[in-house]
C-alpha atoms as a PDB file:
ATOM      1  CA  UNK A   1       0.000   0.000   0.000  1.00  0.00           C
ATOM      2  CA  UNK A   2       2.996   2.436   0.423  1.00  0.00           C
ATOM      3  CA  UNK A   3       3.776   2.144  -2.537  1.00  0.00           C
ATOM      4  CA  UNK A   4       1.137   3.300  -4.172  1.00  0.00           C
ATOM      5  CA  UNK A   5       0.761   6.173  -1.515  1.00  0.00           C
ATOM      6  CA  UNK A   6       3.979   7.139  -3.060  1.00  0.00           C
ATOM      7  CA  UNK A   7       2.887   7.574  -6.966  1.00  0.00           C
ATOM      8  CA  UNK A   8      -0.534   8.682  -6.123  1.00  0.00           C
ATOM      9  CA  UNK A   9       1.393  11.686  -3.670  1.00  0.00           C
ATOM     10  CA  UNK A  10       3.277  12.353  -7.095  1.00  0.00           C
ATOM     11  CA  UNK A  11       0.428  13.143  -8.691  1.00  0.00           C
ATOM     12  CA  UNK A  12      -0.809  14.809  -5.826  1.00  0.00           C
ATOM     13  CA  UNK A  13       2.384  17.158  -5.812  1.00  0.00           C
ATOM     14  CA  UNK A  14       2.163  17.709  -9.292  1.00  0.00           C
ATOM     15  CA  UNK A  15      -1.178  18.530  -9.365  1.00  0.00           C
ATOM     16  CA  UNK A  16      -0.748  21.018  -6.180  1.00  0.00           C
ATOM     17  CA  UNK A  17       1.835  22.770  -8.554  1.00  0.00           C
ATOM     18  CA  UNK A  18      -0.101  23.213 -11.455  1.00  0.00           C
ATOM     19  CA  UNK A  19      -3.283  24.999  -9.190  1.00  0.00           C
ATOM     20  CA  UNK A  20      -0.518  27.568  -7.102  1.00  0.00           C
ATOM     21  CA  UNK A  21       1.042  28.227 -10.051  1.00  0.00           C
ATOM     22  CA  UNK A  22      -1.063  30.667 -11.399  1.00  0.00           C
ATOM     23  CA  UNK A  23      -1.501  32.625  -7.774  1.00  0.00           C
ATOM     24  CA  UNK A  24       2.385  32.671  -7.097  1.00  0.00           C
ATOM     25  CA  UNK A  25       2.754  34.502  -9.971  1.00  0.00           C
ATOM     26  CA  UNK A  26       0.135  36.948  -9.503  1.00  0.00           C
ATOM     27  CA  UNK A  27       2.187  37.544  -6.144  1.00  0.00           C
ATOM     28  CA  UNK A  28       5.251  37.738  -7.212  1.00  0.00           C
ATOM     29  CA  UNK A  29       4.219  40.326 -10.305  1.00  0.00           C
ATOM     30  CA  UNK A  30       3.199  41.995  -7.777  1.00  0.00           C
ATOM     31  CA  UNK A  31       6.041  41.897  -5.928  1.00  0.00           C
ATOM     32  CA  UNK A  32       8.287  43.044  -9.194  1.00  0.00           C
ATOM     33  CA  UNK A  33       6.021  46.191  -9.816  1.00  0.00           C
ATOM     34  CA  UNK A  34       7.020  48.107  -6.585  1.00  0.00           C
ATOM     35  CA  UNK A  35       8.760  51.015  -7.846  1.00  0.00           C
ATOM     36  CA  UNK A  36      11.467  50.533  -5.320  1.00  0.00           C
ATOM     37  CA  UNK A  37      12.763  46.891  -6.575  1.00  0.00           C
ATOM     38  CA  UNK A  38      15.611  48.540  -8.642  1.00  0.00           C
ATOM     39  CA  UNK A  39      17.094  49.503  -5.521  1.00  0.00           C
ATOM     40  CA  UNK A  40      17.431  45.436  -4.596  1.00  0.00           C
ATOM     41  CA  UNK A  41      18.961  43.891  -7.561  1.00  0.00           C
ATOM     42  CA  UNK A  42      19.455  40.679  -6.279  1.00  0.00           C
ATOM     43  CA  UNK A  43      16.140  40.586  -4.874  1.00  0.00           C
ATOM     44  CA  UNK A  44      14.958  41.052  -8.537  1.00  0.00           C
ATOM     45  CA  UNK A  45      16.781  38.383  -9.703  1.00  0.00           C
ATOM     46  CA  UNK A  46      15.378  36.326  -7.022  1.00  0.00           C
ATOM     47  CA  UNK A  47      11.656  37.098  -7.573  1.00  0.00           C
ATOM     48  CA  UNK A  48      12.577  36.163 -11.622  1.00  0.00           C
ATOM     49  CA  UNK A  49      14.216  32.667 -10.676  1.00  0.00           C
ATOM     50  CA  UNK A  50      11.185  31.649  -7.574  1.00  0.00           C
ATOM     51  CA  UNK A  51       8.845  30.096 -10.116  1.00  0.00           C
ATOM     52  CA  UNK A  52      11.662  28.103 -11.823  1.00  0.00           C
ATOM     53  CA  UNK A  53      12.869  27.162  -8.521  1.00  0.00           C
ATOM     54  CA  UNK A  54       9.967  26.030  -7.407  1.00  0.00           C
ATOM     55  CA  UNK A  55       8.773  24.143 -10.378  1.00  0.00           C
ATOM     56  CA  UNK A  56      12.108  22.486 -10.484  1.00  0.00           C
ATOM     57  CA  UNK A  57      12.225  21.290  -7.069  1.00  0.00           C
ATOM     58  CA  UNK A  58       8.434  20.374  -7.106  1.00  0.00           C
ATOM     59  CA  UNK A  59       8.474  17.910 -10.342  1.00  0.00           C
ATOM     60  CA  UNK A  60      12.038  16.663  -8.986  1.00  0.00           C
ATOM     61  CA  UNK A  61      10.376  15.342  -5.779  1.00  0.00           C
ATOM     62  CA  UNK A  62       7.283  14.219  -7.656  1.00  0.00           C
ATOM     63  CA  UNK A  63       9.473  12.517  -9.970  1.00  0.00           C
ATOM     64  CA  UNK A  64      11.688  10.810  -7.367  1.00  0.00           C
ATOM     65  CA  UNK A  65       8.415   9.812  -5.271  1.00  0.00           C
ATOM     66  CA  UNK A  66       7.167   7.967  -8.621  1.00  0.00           C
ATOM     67  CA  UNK A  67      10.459   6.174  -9.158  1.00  0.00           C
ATOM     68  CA  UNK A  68      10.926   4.661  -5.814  1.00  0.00           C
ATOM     69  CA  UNK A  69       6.899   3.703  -5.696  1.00  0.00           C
ATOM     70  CA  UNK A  70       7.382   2.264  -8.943  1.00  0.00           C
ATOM     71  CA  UNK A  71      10.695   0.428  -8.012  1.00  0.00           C
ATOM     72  CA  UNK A  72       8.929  -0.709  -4.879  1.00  0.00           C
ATOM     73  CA  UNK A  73       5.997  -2.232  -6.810  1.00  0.00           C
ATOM     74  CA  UNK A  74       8.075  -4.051  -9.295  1.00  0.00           C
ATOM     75  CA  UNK A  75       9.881  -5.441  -6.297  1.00  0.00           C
ATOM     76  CA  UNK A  76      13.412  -3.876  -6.861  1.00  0.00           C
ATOM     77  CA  UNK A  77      14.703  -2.740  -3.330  1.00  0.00           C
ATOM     78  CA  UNK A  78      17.953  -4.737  -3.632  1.00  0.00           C
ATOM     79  CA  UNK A  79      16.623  -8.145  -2.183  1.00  0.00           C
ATOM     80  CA  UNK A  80      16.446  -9.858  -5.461  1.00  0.00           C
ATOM     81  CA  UNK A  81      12.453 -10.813  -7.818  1.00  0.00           C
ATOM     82  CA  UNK A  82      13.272  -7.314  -9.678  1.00  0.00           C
ATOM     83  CA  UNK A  83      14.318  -7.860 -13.303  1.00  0.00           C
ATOM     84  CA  UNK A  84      17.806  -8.811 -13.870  1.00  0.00           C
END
């Protein structure tokens, strides 16, 4: 059963993603158009990298909980009846 908890929270996370996507960026527009940003540069560079960041880090972890459900179903954890 954990294993499936495992690629059905992938799909969980990536779905999560997809739905804050659209309000993180509102924010962080938002965030961008105070007149005063110029005067943080690396702050500005910051707010342009967050989404990447995020969606990097968010379909990495997704991917990674797939694999190892996957691996777990098809019974490769090291202890031998995987495929050889």
């Amino acid at each position: 059963m954990g294993n499936w908890m495992r690629i059905f929270g992938a799909i969980g996370i990536v779905f999560v993603l997809s739905i804050l996507t659209v309000p993180v960026l509102d924010q962080l527009a938002i965030l961008r158009a105070d007149t005063h940003i110029a005067d943080y540069t690396s702050f500005d560079v910051f707010l342009k990298l967050t989404p990447a960041i995020l969606w990097l880090f968010g379909l990495g972890g997704a991917g990674f909980l797939a694999f190892s459900g996957v691996k777990g179903i098809r019974g490769g954890d090291g202890h031998g009846g995987g495929l050889r």
